[in-house]
C-alpha atoms as a PDB file:
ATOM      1  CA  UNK A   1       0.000   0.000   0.000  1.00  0.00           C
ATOM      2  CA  UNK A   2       1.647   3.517  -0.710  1.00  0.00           C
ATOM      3  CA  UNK A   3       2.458   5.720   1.778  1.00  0.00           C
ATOM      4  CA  UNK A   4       1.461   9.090   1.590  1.00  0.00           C
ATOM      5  CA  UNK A   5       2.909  12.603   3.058  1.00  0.00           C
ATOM      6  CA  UNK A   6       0.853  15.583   3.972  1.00  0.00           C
ATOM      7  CA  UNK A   7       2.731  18.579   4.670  1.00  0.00           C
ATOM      8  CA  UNK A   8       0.434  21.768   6.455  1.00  0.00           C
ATOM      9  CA  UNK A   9       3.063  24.827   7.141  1.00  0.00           C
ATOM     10  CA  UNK A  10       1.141  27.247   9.273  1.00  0.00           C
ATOM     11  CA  UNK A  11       0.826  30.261  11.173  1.00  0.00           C
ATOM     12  CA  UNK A  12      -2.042  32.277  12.712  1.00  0.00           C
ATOM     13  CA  UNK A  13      -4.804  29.710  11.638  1.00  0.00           C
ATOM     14  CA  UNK A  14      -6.631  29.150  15.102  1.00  0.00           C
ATOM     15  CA  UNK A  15     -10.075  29.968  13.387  1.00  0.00           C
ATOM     16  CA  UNK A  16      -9.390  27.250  11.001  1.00  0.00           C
ATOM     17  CA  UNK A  17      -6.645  24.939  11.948  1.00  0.00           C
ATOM     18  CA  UNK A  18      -8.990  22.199  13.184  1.00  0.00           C
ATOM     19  CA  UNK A  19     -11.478  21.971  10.166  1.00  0.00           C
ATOM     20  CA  UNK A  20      -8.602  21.611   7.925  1.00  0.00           C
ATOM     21  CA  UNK A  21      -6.866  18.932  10.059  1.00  0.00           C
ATOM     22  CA  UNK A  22     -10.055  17.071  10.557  1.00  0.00           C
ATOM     23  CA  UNK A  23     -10.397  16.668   6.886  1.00  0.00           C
ATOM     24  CA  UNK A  24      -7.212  15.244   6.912  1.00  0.00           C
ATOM     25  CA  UNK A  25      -7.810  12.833   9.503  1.00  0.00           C
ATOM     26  CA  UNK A  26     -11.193  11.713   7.731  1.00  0.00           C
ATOM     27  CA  UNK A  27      -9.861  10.782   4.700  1.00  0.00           C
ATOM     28  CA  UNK A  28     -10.716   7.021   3.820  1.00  0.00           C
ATOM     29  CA  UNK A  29      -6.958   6.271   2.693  1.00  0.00           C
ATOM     30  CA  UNK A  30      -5.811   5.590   6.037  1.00  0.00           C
ATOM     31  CA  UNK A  31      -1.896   5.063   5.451  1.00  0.00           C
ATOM     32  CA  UNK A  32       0.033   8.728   5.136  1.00  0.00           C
ATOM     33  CA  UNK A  33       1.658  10.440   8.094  1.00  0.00           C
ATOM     34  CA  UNK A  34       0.554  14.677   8.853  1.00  0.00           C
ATOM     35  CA  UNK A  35       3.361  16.850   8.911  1.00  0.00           C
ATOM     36  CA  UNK A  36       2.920  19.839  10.670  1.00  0.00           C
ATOM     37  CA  UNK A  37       4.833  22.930  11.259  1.00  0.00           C
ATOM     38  CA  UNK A  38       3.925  26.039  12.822  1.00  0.00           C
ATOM     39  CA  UNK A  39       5.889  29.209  12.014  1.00  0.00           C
ATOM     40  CA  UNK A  40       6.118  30.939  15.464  1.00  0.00           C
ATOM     41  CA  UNK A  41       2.132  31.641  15.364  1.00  0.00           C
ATOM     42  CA  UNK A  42       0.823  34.419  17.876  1.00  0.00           C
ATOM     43  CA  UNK A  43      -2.532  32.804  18.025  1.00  0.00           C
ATOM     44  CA  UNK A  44      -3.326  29.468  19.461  1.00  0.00           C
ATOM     45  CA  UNK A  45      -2.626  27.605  16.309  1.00  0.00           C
ATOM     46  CA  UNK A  46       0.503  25.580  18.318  1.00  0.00           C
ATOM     47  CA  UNK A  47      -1.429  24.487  20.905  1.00  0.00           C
ATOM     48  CA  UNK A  48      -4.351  22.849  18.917  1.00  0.00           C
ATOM     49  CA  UNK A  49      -1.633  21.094  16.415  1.00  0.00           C
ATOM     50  CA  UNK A  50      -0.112  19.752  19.770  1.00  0.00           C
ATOM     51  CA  UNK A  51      -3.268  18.123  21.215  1.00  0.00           C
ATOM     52  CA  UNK A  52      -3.864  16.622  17.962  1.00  0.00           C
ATOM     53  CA  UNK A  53      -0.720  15.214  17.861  1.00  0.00           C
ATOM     54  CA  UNK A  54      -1.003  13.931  21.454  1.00  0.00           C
ATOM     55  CA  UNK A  55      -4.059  11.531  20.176  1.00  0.00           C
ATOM     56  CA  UNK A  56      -3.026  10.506  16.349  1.00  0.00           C
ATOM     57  CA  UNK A  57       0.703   8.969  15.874  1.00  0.00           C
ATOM     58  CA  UNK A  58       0.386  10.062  12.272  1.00  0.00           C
ATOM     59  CA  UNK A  59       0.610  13.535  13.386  1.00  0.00           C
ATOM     60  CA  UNK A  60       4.657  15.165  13.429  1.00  0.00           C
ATOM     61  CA  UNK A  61       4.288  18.833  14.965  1.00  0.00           C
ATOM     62  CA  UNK A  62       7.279  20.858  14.551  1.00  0.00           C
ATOM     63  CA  UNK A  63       7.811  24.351  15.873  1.00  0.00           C
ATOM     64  CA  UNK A  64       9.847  27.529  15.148  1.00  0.00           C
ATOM     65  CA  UNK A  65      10.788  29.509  17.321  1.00  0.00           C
ATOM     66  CA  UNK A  66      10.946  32.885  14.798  1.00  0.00           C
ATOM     67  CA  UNK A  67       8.711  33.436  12.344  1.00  0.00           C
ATOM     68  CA  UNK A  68       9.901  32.818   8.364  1.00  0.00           C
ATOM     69  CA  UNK A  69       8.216  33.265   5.208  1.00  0.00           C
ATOM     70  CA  UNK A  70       6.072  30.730   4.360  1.00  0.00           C
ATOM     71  CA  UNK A  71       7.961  29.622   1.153  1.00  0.00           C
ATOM     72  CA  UNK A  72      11.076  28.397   3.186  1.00  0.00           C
ATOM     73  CA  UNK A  73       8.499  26.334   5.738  1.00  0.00           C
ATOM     74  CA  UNK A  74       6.523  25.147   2.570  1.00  0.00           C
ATOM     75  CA  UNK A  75       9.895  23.547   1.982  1.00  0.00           C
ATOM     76  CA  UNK A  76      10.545  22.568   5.270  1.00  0.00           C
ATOM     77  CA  UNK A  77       7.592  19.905   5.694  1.00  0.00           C
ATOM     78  CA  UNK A  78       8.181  18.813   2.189  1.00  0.00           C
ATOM     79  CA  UNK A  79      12.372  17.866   3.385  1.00  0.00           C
ATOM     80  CA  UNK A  80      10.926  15.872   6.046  1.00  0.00           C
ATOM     81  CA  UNK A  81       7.907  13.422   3.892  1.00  0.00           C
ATOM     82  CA  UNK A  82       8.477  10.085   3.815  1.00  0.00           C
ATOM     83  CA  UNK A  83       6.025   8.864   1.267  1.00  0.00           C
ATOM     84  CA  UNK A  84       6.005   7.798  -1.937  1.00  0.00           C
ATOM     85  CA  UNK A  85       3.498  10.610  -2.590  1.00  0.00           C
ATOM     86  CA  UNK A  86       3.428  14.317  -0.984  1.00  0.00           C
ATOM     87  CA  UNK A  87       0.859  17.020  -0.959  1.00  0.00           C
ATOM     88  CA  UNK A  88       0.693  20.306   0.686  1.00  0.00           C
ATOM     89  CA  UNK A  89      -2.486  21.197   2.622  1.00  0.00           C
ATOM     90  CA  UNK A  90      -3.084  24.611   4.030  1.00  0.00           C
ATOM     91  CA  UNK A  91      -4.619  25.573   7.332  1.00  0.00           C
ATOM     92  CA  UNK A  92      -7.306  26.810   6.223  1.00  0.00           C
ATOM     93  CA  UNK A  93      -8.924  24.856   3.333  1.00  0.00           C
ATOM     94  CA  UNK A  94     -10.729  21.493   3.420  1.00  0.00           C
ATOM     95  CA  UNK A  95     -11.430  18.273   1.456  1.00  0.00           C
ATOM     96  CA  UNK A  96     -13.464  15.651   0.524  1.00  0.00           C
ATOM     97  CA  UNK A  97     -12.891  12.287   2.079  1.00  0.00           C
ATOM     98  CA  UNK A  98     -12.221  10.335  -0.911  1.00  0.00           C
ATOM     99  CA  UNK A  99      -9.434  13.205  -2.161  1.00  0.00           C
ATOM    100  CA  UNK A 100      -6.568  11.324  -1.409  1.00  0.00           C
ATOM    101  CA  UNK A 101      -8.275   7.592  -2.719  1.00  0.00           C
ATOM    102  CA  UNK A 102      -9.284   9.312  -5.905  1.00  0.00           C
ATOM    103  CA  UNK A 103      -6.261  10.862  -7.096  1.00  0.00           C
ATOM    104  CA  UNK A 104      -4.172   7.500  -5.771  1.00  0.00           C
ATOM    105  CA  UNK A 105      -6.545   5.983  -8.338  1.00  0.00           C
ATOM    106  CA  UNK A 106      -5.658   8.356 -11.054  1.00  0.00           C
ATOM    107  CA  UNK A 107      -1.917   7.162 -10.294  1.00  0.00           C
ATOM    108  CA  UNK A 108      -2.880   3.630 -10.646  1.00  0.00           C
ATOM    109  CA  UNK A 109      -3.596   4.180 -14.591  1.00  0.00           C
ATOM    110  CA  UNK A 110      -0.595   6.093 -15.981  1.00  0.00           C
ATOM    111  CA  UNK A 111       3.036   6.053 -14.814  1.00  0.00           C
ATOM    112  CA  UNK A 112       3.070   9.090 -16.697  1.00  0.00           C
ATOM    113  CA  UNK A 113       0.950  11.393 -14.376  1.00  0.00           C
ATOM    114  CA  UNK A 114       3.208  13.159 -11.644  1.00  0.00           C
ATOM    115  CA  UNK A 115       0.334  14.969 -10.088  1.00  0.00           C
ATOM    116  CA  UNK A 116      -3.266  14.583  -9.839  1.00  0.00           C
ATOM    117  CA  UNK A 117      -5.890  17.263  -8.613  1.00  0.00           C
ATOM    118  CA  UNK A 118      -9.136  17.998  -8.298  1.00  0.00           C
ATOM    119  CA  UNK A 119     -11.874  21.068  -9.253  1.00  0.00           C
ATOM    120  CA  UNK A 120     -12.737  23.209  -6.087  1.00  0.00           C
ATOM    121  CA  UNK A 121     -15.458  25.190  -4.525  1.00  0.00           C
ATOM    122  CA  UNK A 122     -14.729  28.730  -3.185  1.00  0.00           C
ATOM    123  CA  UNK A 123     -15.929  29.165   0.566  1.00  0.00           C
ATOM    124  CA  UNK A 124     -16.044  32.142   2.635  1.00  0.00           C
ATOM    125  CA  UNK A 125     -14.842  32.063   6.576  1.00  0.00           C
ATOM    126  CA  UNK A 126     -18.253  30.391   7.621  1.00  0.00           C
ATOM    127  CA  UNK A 127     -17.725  27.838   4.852  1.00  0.00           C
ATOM    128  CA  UNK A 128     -20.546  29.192   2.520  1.00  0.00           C
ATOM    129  CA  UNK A 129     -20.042  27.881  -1.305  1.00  0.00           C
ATOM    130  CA  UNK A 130     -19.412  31.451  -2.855  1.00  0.00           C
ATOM    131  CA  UNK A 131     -18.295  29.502  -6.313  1.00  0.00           C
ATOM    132  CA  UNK A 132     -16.708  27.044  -8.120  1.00  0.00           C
ATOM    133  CA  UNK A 133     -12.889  26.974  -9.621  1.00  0.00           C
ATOM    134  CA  UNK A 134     -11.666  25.080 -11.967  1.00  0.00           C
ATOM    135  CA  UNK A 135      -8.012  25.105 -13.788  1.00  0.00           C
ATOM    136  CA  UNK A 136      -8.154  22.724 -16.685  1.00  0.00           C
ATOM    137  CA  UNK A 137      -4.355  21.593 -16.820  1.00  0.00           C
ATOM    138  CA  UNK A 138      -5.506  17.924 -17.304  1.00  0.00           C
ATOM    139  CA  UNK A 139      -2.054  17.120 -19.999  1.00  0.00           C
ATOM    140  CA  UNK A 140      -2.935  12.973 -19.799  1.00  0.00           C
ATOM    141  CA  UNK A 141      -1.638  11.532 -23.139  1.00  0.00           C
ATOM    142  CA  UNK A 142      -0.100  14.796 -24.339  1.00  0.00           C
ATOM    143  CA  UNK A 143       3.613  15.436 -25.599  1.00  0.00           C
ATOM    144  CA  UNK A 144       5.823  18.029 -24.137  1.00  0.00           C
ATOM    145  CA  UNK A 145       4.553  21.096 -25.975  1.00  0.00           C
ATOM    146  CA  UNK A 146       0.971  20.523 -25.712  1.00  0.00           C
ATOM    147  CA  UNK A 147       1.430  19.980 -22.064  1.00  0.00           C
ATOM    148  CA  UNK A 148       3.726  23.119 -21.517  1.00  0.00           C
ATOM    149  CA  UNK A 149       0.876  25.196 -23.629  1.00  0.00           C
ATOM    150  CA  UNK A 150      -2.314  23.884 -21.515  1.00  0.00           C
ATOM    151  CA  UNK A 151      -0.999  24.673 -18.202  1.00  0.00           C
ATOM    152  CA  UNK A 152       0.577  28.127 -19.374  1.00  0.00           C
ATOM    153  CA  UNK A 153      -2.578  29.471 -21.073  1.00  0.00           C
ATOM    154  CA  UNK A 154      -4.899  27.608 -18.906  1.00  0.00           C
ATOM    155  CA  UNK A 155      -4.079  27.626 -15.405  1.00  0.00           C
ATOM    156  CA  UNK A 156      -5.844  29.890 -13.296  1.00  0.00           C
ATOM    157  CA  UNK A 157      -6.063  29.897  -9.377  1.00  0.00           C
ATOM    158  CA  UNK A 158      -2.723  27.762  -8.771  1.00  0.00           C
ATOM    159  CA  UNK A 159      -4.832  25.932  -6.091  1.00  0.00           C
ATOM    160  CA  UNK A 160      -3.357  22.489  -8.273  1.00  0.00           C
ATOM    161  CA  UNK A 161      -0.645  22.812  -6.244  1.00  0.00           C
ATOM    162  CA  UNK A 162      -2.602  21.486  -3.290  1.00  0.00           C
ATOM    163  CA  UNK A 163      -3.089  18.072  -5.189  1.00  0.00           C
ATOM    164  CA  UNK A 164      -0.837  14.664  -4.667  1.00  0.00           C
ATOM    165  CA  UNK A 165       2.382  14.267  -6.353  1.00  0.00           C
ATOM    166  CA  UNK A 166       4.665  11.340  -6.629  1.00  0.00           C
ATOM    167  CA  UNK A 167       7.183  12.449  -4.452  1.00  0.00           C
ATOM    168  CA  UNK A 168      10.444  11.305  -6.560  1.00  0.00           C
ATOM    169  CA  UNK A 169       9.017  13.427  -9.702  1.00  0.00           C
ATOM    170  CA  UNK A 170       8.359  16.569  -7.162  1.00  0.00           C
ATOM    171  CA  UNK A 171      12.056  16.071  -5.272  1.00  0.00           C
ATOM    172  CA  UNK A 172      13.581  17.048  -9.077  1.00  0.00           C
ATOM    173  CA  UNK A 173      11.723  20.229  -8.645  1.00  0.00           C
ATOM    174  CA  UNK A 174      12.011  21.134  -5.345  1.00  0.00           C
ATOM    175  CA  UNK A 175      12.630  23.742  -3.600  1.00  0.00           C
ATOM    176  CA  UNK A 176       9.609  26.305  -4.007  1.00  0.00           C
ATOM    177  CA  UNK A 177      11.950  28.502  -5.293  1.00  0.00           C
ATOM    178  CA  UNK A 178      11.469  32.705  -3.089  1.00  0.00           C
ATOM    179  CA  UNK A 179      10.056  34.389  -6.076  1.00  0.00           C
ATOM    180  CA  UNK A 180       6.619  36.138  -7.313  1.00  0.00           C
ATOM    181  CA  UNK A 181       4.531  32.797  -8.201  1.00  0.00           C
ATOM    182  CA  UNK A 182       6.401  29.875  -6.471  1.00  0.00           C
ATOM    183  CA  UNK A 183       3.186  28.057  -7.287  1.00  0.00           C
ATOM    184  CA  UNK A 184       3.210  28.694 -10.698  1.00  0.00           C
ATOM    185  CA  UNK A 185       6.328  27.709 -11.609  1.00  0.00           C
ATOM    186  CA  UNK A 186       6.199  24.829  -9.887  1.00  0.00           C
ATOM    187  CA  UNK A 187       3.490  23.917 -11.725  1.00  0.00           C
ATOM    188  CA  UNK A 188       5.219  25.081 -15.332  1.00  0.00           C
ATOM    189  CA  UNK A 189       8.304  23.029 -14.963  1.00  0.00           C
ATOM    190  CA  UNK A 190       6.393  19.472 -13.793  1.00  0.00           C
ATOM    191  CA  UNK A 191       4.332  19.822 -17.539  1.00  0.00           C
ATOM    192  CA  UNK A 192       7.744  20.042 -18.541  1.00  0.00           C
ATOM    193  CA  UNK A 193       8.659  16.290 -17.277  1.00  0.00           C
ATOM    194  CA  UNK A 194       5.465  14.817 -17.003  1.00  0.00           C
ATOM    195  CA  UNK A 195       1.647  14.857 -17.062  1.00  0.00           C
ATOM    196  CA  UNK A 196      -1.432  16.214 -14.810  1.00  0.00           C
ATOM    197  CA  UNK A 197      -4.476  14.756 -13.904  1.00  0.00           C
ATOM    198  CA  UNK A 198      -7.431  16.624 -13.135  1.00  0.00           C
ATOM    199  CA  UNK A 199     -10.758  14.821 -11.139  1.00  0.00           C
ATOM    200  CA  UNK A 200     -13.370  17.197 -12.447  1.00  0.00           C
ATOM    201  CA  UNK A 201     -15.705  16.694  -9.304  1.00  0.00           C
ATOM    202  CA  UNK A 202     -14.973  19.694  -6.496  1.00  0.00           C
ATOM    203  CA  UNK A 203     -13.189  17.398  -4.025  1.00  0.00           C
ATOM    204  CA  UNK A 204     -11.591  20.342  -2.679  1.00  0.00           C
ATOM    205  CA  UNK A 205     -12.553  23.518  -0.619  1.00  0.00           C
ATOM    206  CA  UNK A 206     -10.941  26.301  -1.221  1.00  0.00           C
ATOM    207  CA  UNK A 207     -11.563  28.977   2.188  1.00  0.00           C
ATOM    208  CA  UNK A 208     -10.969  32.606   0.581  1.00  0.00           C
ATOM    209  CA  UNK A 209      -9.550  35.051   3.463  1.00  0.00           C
ATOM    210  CA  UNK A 210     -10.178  38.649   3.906  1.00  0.00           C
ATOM    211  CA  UNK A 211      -6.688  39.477   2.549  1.00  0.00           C
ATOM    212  CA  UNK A 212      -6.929  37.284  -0.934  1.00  0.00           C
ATOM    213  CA  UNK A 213      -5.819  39.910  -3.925  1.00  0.00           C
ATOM    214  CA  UNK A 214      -3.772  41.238  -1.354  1.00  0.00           C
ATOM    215  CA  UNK A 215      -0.644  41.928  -2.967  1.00  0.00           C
ATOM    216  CA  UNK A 216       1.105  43.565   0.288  1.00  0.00           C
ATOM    217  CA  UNK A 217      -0.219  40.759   1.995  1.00  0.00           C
ATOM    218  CA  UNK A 218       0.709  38.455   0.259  1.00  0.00           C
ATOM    219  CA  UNK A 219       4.660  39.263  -0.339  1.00  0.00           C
ATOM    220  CA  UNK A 220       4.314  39.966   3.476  1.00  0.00           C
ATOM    221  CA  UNK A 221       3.376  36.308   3.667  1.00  0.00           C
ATOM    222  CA  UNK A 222       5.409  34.423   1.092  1.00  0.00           C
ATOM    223  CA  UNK A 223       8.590  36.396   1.012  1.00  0.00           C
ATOM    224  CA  UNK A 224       8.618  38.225   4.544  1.00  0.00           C
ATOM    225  CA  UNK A 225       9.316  41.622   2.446  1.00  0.00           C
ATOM    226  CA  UNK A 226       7.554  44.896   2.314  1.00  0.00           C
ATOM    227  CA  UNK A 227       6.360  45.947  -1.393  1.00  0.00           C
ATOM    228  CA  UNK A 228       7.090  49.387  -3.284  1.00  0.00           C
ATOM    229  CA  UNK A 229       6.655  49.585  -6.564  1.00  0.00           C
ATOM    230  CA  UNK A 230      10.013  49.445  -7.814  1.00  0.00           C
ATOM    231  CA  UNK A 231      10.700  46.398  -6.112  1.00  0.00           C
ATOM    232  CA  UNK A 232       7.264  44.990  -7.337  1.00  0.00           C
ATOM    233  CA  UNK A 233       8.571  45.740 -11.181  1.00  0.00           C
ATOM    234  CA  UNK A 234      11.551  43.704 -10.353  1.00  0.00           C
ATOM    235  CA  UNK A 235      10.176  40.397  -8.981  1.00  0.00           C
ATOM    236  CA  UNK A 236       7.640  40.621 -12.216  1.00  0.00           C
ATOM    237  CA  UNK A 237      10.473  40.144 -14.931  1.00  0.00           C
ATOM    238  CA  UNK A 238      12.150  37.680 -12.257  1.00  0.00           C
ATOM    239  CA  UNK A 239       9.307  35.719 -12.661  1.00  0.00           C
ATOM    240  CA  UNK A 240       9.254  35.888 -16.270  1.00  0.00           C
ATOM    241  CA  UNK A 241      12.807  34.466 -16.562  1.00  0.00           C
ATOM    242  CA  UNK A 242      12.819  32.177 -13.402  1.00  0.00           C
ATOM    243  CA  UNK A 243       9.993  29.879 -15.598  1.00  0.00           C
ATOM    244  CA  UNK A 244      11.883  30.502 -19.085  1.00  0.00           C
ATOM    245  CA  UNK A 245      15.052  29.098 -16.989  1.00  0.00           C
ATOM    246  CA  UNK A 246      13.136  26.140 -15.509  1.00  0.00           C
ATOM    247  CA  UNK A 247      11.213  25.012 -18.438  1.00  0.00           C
ATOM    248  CA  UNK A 248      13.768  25.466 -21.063  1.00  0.00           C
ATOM    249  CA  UNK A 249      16.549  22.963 -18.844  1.00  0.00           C
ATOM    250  CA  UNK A 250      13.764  20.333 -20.022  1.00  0.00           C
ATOM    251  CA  UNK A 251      13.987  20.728 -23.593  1.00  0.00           C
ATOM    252  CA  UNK A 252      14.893  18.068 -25.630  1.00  0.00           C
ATOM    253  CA  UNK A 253      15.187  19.216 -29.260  1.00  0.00           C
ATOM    254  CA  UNK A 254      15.598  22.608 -30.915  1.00  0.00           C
ATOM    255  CA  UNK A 255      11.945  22.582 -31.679  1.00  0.00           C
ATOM    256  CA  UNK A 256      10.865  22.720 -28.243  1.00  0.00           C
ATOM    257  CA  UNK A 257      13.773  25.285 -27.254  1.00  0.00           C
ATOM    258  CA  UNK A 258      12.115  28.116 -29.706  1.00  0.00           C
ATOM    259  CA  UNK A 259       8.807  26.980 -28.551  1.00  0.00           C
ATOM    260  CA  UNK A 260       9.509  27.891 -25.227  1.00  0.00           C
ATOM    261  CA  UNK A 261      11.076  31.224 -25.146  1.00  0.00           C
ATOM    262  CA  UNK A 262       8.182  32.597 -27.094  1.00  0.00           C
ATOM    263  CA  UNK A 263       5.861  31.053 -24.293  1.00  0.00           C
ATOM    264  CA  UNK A 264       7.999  32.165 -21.472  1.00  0.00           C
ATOM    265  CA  UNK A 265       9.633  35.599 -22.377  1.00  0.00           C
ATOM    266  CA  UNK A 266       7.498  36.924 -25.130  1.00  0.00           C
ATOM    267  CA  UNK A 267       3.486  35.776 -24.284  1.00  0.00           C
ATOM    268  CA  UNK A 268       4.194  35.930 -21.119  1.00  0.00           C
ATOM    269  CA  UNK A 269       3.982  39.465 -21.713  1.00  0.00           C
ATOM    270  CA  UNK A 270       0.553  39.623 -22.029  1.00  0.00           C
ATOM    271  CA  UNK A 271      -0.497  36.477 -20.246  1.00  0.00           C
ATOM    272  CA  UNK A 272       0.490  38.195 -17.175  1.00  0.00           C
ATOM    273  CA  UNK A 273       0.005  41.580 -17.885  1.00  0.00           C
ATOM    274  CA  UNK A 274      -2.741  41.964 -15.167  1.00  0.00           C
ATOM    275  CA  UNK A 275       0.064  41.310 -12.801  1.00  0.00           C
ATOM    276  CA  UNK A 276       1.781  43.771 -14.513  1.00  0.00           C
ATOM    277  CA  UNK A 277      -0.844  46.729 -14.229  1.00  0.00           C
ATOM    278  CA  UNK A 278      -1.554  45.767 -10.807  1.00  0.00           C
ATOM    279  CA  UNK A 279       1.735  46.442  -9.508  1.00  0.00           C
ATOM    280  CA  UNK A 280       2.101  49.826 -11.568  1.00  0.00           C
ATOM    281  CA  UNK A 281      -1.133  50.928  -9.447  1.00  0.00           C
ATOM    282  CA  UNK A 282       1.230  50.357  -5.986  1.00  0.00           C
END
């Protein structure tokens, strides 16, 4: 039976913490092991991860002691799975019991599918449906190109990269790099090695806080840096290159070489131009 890691990195998610642990706990794949780490919350987020971990041996609770961004403790729990598949799951968000089951399933059929996901359901803090999201970066079956082109033109909400990956395909990508869009890239560069499949039921809830669009908030969060403008213009062609850099190490003929540095330095232009505007308006 395969073993399977979870990895929740938190901090300040008392309102939440237990929902999104319980989900965990109530999945009917019984086999993975919870790998928690709290970055130096304020709240009373360590002291519910502790009493969970007092009554389920699955449970490993880790603590800082100073708070980090969250990218470097995304990393953390990920350096300490042991299972032949790994997924992130936030403190906040929520799934359906059969999540893990289903996308094991997906596994089963292809060797060729590195990560499997599911459609979601927006919720608001009282856990009111307030929509559904869906990224269609299903690639099953595709070649290189066609897979690189789906996920760059059709990914959306990078709330994929909540779904289950085989670990030894996500260790040749690892770590989520410190830069605008960890998620994204992350996502770009495994349609460069393999494919994703997408369960087009809403097996996941997605819980959207009162600082989503954010942008202070979320550099505050992900980087631990304060945004200007300037700096804002900077991490936007960072981004640009960072993918172009990760995708085109994967190319394997001159074909796909030219293919991708008009995808990831010249559309990306205007595929991410709404970035772009928004940080202009800083």
């Amino acid at each position: 039976m395969n073993f399977v890691s979870i990895g929740m990195p938190l901090y300040n998610e008392e309102q939440f913490v237990e929902q999104a642990i319980a989900s965990i706990l109530n999945q009917d794949y019984k086999n993975f092991e919870l790998i928690i780490s709290d970055n130096a919350s304020t709240d009373k987020t360590k002291s519910i991860c502790l009493e969970y971990s007092k009554k389920d041996m699955r449970i490993r609770f880790y603590s800082r002691d100073i708070t980090t961004d969250s990218t470097t403790n995304f990393n953390y729990v990920a350096s300490l799975a042991k299972g032949d598949f790994f997924m992130w799951a936030s403190g906040h968000d929520t799934r359906d019991p059969t999540f893990i089951s289903r996308c094991l399933a997906m596994f089963e059929k292809s060797n060729s599918v590195l990560l499997c996901y599911s459609d979601a359901i927006w919720m608001d803090v009282n856990g009111n449906n307030i929509g559904n999201e869906h990224s269609d970066i299903d690639t099953v079956g595709m070649d290189r190109i066609k897979r690189l082109k789906k996920v760059f033109w059709n990914l959306g909400y990078a709330y994929p990269i909540y779904g289950l990956f085989r670990k030894d395909a996500l260790n040749k990508i690892l770590p989520y790099q410190k830069i605008l869009g960890p998620d994204i890239l992350l996502l770009n560069e495994l349609s460069a090695i393999g494919e994703i499949a997408r369960i087009p039921e809403p097996l996941f809830n997605l819980r959207r806080l009162a600082d989503y669009g954010d942008w202070h908030a979320y550099f505050q969060k992900s980087l631990n840096i304060k945004l200007n403008r300037k700096k804002a213009m900077g991490l936007f062609f960072e981004f640009i290159i960072k993918n172009y850099l990760a995708v085109r190490k994967h190319a394997q003929s001159p074909k796909e070489k030219i293919m991708i540095m008009k995808l990831f330095l010249f559309d990306s232009l205007f595929r991410y131009h709404w970035i772009f505007v928004g940080f202009i308006r800083l």
